[in-house]
C-alpha atoms as a PDB file:
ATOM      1  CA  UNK A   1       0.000   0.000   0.000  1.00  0.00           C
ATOM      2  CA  UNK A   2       0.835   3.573  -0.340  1.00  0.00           C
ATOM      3  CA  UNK A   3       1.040   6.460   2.060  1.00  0.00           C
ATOM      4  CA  UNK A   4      -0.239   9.824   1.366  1.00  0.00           C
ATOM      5  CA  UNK A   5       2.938  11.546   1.193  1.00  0.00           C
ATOM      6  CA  UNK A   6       4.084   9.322  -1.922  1.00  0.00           C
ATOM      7  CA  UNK A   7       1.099   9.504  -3.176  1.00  0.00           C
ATOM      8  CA  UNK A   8       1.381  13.076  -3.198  1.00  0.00           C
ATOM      9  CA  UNK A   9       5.132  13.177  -4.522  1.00  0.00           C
ATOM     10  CA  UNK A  10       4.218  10.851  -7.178  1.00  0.00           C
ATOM     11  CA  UNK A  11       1.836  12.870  -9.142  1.00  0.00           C
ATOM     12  CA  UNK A  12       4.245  15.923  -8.696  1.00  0.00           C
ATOM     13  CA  UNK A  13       6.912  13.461 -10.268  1.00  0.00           C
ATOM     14  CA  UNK A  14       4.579  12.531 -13.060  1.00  0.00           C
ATOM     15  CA  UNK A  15       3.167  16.034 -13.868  1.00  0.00           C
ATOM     16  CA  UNK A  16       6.389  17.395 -13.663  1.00  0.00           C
ATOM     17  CA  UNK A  17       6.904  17.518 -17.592  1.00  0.00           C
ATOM     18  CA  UNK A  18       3.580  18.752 -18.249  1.00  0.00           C
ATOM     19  CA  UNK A  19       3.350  21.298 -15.601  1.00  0.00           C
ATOM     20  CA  UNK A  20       4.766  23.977 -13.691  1.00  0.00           C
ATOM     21  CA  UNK A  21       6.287  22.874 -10.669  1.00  0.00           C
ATOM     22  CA  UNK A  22       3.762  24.624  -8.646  1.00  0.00           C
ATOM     23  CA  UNK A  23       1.066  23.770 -10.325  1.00  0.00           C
ATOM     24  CA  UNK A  24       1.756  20.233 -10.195  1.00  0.00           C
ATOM     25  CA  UNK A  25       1.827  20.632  -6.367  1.00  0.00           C
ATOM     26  CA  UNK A  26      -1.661  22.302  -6.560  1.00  0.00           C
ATOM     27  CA  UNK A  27      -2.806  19.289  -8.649  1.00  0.00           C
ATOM     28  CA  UNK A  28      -1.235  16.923  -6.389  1.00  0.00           C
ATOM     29  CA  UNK A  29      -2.886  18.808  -3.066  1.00  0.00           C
ATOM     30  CA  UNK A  30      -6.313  18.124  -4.958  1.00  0.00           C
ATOM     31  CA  UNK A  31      -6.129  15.395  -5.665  1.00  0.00           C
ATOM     32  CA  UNK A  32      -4.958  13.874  -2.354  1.00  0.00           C
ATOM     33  CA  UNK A  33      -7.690  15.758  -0.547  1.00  0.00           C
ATOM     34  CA  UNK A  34     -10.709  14.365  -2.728  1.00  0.00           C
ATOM     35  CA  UNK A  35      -9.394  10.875  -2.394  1.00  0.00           C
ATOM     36  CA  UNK A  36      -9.030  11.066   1.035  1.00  0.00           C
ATOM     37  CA  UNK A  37     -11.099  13.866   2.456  1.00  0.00           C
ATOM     38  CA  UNK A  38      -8.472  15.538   4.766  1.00  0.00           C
ATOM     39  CA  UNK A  39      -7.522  19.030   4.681  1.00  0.00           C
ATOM     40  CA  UNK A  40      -4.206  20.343   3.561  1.00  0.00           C
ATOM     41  CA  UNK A  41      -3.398  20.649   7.532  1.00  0.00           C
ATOM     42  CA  UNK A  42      -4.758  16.893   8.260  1.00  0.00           C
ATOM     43  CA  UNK A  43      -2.579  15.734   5.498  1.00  0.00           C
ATOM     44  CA  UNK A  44       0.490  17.239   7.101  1.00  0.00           C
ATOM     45  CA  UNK A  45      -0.765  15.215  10.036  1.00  0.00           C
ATOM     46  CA  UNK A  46      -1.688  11.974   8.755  1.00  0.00           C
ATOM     47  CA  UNK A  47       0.810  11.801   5.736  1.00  0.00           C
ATOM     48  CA  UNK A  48       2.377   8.779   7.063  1.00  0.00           C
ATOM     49  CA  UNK A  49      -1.264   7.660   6.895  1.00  0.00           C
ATOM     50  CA  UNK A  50      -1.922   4.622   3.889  1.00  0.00           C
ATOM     51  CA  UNK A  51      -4.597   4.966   1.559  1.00  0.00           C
ATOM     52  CA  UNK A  52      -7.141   2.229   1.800  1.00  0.00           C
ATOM     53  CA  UNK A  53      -7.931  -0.122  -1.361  1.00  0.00           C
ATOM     54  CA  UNK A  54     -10.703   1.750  -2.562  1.00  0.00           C
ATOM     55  CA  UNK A  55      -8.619   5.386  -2.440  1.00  0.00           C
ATOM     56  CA  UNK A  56      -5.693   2.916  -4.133  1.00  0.00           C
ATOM     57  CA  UNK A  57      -7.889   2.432  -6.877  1.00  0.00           C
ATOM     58  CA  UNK A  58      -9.011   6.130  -7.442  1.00  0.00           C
ATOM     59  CA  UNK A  59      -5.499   7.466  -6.682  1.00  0.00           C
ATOM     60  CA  UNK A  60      -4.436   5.019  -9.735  1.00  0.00           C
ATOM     61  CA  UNK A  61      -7.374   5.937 -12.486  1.00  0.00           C
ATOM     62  CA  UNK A  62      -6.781   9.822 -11.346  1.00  0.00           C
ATOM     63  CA  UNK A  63      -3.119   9.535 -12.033  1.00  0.00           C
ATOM     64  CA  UNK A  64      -3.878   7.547 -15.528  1.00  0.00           C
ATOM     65  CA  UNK A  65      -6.327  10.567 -16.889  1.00  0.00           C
ATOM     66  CA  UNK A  66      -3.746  12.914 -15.736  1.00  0.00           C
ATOM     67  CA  UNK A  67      -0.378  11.765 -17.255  1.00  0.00           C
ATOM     68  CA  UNK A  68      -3.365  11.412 -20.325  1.00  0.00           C
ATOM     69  CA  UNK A  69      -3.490  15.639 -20.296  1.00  0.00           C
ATOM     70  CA  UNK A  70      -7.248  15.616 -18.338  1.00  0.00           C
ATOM     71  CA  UNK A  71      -7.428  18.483 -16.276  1.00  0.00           C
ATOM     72  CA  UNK A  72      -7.868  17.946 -12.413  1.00  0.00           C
ATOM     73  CA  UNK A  73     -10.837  19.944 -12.567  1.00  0.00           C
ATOM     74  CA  UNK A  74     -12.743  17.101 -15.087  1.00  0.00           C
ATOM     75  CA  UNK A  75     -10.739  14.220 -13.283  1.00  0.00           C
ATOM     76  CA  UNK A  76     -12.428  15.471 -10.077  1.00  0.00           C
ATOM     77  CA  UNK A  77     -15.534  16.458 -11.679  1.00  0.00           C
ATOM     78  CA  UNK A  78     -15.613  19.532  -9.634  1.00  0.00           C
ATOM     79  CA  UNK A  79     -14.372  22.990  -9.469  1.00  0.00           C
ATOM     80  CA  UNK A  80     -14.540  25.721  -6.475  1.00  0.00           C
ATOM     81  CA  UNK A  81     -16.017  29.100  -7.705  1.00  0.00           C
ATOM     82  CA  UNK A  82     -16.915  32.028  -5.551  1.00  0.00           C
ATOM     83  CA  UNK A  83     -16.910  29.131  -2.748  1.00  0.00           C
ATOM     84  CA  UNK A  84     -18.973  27.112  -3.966  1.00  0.00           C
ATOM     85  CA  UNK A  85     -18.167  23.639  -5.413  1.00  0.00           C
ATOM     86  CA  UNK A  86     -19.538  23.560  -8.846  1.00  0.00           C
ATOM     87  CA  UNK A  87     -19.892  20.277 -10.716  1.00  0.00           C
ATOM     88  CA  UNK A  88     -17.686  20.070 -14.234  1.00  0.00           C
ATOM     89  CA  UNK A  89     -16.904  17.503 -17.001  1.00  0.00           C
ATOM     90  CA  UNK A  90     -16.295  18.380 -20.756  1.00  0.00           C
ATOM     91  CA  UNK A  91     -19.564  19.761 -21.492  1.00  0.00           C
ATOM     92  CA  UNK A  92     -18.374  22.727 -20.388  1.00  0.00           C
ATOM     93  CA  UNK A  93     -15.649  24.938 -19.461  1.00  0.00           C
ATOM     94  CA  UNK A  94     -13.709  24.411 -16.430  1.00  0.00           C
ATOM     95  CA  UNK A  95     -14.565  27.951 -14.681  1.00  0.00           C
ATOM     96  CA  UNK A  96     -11.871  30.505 -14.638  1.00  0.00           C
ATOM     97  CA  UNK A  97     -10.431  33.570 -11.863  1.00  0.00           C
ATOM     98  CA  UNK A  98     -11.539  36.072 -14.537  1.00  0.00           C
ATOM     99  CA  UNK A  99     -14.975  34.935 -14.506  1.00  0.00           C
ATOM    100  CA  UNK A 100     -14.734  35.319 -10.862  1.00  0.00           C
ATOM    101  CA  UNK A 101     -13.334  38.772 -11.346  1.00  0.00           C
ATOM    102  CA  UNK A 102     -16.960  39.416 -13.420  1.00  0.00           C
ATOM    103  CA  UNK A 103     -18.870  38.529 -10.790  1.00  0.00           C
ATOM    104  CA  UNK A 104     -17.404  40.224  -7.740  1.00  0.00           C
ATOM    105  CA  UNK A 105     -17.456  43.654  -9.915  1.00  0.00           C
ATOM    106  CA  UNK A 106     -20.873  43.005 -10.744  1.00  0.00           C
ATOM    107  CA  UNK A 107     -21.729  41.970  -6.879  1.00  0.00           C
ATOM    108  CA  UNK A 108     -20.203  45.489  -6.403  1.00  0.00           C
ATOM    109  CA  UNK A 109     -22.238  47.364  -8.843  1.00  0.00           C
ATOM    110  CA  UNK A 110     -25.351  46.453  -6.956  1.00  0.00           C
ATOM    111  CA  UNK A 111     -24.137  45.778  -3.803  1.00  0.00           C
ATOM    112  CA  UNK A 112     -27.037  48.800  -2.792  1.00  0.00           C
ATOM    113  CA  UNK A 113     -29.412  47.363  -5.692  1.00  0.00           C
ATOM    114  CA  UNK A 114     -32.932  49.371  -5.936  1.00  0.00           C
ATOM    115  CA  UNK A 115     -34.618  45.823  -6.215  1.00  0.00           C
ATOM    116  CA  UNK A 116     -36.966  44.216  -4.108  1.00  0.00           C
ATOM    117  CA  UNK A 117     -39.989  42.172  -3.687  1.00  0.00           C
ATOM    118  CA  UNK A 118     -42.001  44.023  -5.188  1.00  0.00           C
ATOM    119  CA  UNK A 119     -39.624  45.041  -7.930  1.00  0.00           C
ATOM    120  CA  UNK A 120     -37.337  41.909  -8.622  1.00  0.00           C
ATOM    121  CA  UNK A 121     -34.649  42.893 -10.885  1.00  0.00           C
ATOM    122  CA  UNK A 122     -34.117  40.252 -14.072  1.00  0.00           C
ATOM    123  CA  UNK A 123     -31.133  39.199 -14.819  1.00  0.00           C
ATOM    124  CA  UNK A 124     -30.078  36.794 -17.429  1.00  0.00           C
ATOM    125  CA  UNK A 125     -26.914  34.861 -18.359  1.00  0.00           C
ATOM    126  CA  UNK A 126     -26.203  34.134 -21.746  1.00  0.00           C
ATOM    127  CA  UNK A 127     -23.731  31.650 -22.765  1.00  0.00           C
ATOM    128  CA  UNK A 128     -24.025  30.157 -18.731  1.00  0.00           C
ATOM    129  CA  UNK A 129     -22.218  26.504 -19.454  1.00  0.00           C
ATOM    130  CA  UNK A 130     -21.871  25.261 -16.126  1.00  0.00           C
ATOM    131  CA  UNK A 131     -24.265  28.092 -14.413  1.00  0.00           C
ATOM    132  CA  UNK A 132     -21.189  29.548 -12.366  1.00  0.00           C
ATOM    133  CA  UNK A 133     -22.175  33.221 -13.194  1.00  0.00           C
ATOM    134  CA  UNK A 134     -26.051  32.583 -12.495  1.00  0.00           C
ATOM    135  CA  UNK A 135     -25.491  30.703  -9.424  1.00  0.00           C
ATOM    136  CA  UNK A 136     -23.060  32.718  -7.876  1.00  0.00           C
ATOM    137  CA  UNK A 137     -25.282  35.853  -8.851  1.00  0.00           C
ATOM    138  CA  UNK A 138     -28.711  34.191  -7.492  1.00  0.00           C
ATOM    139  CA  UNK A 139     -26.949  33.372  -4.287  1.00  0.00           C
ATOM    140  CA  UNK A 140     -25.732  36.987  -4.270  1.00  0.00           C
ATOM    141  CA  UNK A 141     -28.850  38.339  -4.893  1.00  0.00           C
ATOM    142  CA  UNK A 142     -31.178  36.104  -3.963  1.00  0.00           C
ATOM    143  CA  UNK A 143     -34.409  38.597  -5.029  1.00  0.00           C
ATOM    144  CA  UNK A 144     -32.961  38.693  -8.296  1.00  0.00           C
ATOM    145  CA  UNK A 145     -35.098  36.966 -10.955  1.00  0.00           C
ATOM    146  CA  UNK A 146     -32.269  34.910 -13.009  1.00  0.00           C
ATOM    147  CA  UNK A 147     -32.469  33.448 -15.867  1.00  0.00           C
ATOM    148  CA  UNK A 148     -29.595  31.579 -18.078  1.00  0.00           C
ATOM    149  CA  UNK A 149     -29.124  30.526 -21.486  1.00  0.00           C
ATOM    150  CA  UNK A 150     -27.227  28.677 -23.657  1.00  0.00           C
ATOM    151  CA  UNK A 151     -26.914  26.911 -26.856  1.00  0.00           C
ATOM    152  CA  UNK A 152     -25.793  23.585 -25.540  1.00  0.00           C
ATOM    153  CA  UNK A 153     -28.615  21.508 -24.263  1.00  0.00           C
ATOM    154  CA  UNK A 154     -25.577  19.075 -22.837  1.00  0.00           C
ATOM    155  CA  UNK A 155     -23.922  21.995 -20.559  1.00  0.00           C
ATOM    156  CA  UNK A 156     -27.857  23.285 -19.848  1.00  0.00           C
ATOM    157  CA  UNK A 157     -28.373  19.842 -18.019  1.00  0.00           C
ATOM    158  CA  UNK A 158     -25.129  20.484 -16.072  1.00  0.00           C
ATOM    159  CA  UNK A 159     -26.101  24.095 -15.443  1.00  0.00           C
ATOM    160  CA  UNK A 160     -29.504  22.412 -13.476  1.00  0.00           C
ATOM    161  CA  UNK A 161     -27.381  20.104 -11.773  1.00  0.00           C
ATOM    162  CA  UNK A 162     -25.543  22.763 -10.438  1.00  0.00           C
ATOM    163  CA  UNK A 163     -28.248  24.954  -9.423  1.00  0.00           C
ATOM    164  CA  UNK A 164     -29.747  22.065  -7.998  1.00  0.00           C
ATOM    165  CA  UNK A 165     -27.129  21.231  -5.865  1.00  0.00           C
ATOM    166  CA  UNK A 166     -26.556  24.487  -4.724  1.00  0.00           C
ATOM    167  CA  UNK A 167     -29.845  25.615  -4.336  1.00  0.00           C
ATOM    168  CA  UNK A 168     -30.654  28.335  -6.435  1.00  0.00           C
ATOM    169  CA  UNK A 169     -33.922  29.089  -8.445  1.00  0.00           C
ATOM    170  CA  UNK A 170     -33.080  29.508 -11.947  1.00  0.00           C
ATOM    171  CA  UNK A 171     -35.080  29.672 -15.320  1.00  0.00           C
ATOM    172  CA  UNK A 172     -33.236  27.818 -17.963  1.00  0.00           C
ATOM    173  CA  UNK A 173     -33.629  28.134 -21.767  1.00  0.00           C
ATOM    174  CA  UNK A 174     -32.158  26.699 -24.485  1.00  0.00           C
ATOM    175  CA  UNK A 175     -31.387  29.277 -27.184  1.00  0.00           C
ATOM    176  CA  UNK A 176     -28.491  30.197 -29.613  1.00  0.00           C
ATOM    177  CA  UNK A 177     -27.928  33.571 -29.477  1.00  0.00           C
ATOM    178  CA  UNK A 178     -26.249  33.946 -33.140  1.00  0.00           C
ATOM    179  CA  UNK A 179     -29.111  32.629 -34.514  1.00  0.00           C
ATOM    180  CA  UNK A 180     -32.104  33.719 -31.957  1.00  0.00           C
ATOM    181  CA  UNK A 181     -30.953  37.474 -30.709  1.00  0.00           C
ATOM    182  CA  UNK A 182     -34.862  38.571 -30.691  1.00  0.00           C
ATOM    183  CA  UNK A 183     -35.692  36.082 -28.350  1.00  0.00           C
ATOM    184  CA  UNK A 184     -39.094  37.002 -28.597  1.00  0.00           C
ATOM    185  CA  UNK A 185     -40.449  34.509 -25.551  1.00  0.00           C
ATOM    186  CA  UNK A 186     -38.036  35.984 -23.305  1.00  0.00           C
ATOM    187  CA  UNK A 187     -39.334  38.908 -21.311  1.00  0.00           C
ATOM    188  CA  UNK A 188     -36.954  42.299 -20.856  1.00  0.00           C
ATOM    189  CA  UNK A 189     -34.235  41.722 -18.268  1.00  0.00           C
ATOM    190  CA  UNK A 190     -32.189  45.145 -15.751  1.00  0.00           C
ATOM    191  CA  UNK A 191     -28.937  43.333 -16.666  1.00  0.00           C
ATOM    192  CA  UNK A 192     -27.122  41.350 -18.986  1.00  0.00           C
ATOM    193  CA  UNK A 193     -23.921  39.656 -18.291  1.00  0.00           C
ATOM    194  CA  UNK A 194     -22.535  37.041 -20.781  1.00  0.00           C
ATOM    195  CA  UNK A 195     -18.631  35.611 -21.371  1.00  0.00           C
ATOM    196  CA  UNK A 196     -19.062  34.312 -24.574  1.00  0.00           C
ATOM    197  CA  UNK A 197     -16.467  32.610 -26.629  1.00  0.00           C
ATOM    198  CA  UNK A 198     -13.974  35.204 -27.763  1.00  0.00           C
ATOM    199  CA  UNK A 199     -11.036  33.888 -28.620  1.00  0.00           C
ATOM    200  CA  UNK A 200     -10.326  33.668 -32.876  1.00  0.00           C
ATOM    201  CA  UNK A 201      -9.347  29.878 -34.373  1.00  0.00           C
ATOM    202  CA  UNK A 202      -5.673  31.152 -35.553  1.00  0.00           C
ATOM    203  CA  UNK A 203      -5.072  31.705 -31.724  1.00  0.00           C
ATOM    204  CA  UNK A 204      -5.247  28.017 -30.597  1.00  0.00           C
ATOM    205  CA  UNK A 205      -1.905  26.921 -30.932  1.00  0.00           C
ATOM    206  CA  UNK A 206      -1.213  29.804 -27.995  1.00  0.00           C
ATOM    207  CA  UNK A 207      -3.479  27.347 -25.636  1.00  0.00           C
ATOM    208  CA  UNK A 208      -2.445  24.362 -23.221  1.00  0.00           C
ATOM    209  CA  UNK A 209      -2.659  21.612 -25.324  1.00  0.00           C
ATOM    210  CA  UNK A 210      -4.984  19.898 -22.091  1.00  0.00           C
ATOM    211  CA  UNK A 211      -7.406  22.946 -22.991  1.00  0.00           C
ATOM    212  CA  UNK A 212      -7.585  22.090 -26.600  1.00  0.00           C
ATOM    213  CA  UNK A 213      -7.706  18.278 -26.257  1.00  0.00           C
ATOM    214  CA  UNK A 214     -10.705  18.302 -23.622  1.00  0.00           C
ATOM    215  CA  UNK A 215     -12.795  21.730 -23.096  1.00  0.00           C
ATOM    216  CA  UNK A 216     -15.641  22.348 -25.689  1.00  0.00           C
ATOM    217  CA  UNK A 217     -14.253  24.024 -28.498  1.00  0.00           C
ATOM    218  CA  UNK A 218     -17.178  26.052 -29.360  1.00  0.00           C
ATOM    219  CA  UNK A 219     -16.792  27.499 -25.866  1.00  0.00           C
ATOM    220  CA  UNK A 220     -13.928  29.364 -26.350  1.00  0.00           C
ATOM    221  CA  UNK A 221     -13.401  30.346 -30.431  1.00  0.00           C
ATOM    222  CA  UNK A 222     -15.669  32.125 -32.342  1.00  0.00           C
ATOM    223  CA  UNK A 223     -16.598  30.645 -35.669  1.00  0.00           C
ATOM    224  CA  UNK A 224     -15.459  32.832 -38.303  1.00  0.00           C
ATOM    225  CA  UNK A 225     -12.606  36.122 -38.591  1.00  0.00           C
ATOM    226  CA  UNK A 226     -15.125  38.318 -36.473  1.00  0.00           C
ATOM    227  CA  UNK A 227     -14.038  38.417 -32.617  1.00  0.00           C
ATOM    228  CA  UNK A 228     -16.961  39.877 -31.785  1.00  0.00           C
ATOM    229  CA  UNK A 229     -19.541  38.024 -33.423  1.00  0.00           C
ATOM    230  CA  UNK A 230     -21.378  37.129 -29.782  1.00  0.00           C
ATOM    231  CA  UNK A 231     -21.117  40.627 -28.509  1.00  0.00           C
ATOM    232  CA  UNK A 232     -22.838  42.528 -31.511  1.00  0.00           C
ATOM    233  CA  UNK A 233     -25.850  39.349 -31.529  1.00  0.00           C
ATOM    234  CA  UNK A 234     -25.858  40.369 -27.338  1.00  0.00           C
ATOM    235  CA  UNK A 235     -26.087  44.109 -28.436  1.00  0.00           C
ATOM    236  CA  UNK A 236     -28.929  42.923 -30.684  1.00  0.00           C
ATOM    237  CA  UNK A 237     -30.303  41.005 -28.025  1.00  0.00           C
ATOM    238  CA  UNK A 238     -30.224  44.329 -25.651  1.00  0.00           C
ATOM    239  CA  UNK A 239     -32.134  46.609 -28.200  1.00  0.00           C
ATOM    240  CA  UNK A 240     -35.296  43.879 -27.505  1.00  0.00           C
ATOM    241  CA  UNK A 241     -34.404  43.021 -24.452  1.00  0.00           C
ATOM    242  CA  UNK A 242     -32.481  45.507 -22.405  1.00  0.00           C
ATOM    243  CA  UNK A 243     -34.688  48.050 -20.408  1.00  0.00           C
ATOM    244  CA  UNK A 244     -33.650  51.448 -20.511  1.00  0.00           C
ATOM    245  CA  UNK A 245     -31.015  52.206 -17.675  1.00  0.00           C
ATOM    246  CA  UNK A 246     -30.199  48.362 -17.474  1.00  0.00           C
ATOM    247  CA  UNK A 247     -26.194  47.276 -17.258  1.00  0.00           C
ATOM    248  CA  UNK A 248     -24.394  44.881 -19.860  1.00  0.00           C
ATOM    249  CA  UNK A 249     -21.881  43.171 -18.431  1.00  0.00           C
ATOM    250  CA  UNK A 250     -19.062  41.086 -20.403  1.00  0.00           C
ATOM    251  CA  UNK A 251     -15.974  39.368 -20.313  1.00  0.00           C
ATOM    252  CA  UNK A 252     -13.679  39.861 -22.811  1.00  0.00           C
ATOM    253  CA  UNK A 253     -10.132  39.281 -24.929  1.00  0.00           C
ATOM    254  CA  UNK A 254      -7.584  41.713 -23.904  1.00  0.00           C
ATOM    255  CA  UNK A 255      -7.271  42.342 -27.576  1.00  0.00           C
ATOM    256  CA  UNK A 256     -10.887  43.381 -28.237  1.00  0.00           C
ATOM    257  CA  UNK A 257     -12.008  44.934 -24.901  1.00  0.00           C
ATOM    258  CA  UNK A 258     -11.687  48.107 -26.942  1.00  0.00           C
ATOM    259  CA  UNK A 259     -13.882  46.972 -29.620  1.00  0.00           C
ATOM    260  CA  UNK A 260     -16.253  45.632 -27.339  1.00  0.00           C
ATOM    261  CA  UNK A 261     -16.716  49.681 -25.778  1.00  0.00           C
ATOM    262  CA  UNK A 262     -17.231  51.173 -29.137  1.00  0.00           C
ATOM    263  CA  UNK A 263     -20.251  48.835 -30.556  1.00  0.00           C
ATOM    264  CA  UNK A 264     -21.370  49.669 -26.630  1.00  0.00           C
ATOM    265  CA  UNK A 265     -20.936  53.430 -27.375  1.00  0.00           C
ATOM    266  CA  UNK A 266     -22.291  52.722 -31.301  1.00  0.00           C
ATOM    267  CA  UNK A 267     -25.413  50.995 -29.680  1.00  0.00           C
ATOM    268  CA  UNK A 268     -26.955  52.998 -27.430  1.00  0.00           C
ATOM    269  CA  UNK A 269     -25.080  52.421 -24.178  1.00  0.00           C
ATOM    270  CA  UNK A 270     -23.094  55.205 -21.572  1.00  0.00           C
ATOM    271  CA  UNK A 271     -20.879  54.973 -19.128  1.00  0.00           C
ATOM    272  CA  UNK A 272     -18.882  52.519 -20.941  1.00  0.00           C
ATOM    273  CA  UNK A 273     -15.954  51.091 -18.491  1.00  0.00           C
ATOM    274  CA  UNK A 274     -13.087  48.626 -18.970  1.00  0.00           C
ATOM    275  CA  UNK A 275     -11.895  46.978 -16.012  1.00  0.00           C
ATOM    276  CA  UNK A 276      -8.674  45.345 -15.889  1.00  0.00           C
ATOM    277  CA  UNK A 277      -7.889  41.866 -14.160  1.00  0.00           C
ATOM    278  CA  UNK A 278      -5.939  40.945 -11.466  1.00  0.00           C
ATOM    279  CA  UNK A 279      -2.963  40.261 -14.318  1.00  0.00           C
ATOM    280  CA  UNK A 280      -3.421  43.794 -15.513  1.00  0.00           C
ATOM    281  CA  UNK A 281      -5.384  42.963 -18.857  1.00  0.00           C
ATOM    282  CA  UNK A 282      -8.183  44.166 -20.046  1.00  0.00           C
ATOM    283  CA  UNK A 283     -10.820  41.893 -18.961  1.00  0.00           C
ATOM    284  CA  UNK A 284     -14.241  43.093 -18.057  1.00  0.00           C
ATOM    285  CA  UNK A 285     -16.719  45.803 -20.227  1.00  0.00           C
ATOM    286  CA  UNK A 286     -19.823  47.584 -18.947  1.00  0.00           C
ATOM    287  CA  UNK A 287     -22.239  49.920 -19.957  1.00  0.00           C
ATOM    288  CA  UNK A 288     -25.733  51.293 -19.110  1.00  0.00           C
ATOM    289  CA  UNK A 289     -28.355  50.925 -21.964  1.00  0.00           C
ATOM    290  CA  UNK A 290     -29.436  54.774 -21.995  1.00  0.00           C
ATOM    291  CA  UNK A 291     -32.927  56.155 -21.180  1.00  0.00           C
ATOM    292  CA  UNK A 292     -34.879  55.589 -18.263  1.00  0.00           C
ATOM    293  CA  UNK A 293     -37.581  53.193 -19.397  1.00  0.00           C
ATOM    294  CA  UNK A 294     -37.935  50.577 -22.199  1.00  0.00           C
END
């Protein structure tokens, strides 16, 4: 049998080619804790501790799918995001710090929200894949009247799981928004947040081969030479669906953020912001759909 130290210092050994050497140890830590269910400071504890036959077993298939370029995230199944553990496999996108980034400056837009009981704000998430933006936002806000989209029907099912799981009341529609921006059985919504896929085909040999190999392609790279095919069908969206005074709210490439802010400013919208991410890029758009009603 195996104790949880070599267990530990084996998958840094293996991973070692494939990863930096602190990100192996982050895959390692992980990974030992969902086998075993002890805490970075019970490990230090216990790591003279031996894994039992059935952790044996997982340890082993884990290991396998990693040397085979999985990332932890689908080999566990599970991701953390804004503290919550969120379900993930390949039907969607393993959920990233940026995303996170979106959320907490849109927690801090309406961290004094005008909404209430009697006036709910709407909110909807387009492009949601797992449901980490919805979620996180419905927990946030739990008088917020969410809804979430997306053209998948595979990452939709996920999306319930999630909310499910993690209790939040969310209205789920299938719907591709380059092909369906009227949306005409959708009502009008106070905000629209959305991270679309952004990221243009001729950029792909730039990503981790593991991203490539294993997260939904149509995710991340839009389909033709336009980066910002999804963000002008979202500004169509917003002309039907955007009350007057509501916020749009996207993630974006560092290379088009400043495209993104002039359809904005072409379309309607004021007080057009980028926000930058933790690594200094330009990451996050907003703008307020002007007028005061729809």
């Amino acid at each position: 049998m195996m104790r949880m130290k070599e267990a530990y210092q084996l998958i840094q050994q293996r991973l070692q080619s494939m990863y930096e050497p602190r990100e192996a140890s982050r895959i390692a830590e992980m990974v030992i804790e969902k086998i075993t269910g002890y805490t970075r400071t019970e490990r230090l504890v216990h790591h003279e501790k031996l894994l039992n036959a059935d952790q044996a077993v997982m340890f082993e298939q884990d290991l396998k799918e990693l040397e085979g370029g999985k990332p932890v995230q689908y080999v566990l199944g599970e991701c953390w995001f804004q503290n919550m553990l969120f379900k993930v496999d390949e039907r969607v996108l393993i959920p990233r710090p940026e995303t996170e980034e979106l959320v907490e400056f849109i927690k801090a837009h309406y961290n004094n929200n005008p909404c209430s009981v009697d006036n709910p704000c709407k909110l909807i998430d387009i492009g949601t894949g797992s449901g980490c933006i919805a979620v996180s936002l419905k927990k946030a806000f739990p008088l917020f009247e969410v809804w979430a989209v997306d053209k998948s029907i595979k990452a939709l099912e996920l999306a319930k799981e999630n909310a499910n799981k993690l209790d939040a009341k969310i209205s789920f529609k299938q719907s591709d928004i380059l092909e369906e921006s009227k949306n005409d059985s959708l009502p009008a919504f106070n905000i629209i947040v959305s991270n679309p896929p952004y990221i243009p085909q001729d950029e792909s040999k730039e990503l981790e081969k593991h991203v490539i190999a294993f997260e939904p392609n149509e995710a991340l790279f839009v389909t033709n030479q336009d980066p910002l095919e999804f963000y002008k069908a979202i500004v169509e969206f917003a002309e039907h669906h955007l009350l007057r005074g509501g916020m749009i709210f996207f993630e974006t490439h560092e290379k088009y953020a400043k495209g993104v802010i002039q359809l904005l400013e072409e379309n309607e919208f004021e007080q057009v912001q980028i926000k930058k991410d933790l690594q200094g890029k330009d990451r996050i758009v907003s703008g307020k759909r002007m007028g005061a009603s729809l």
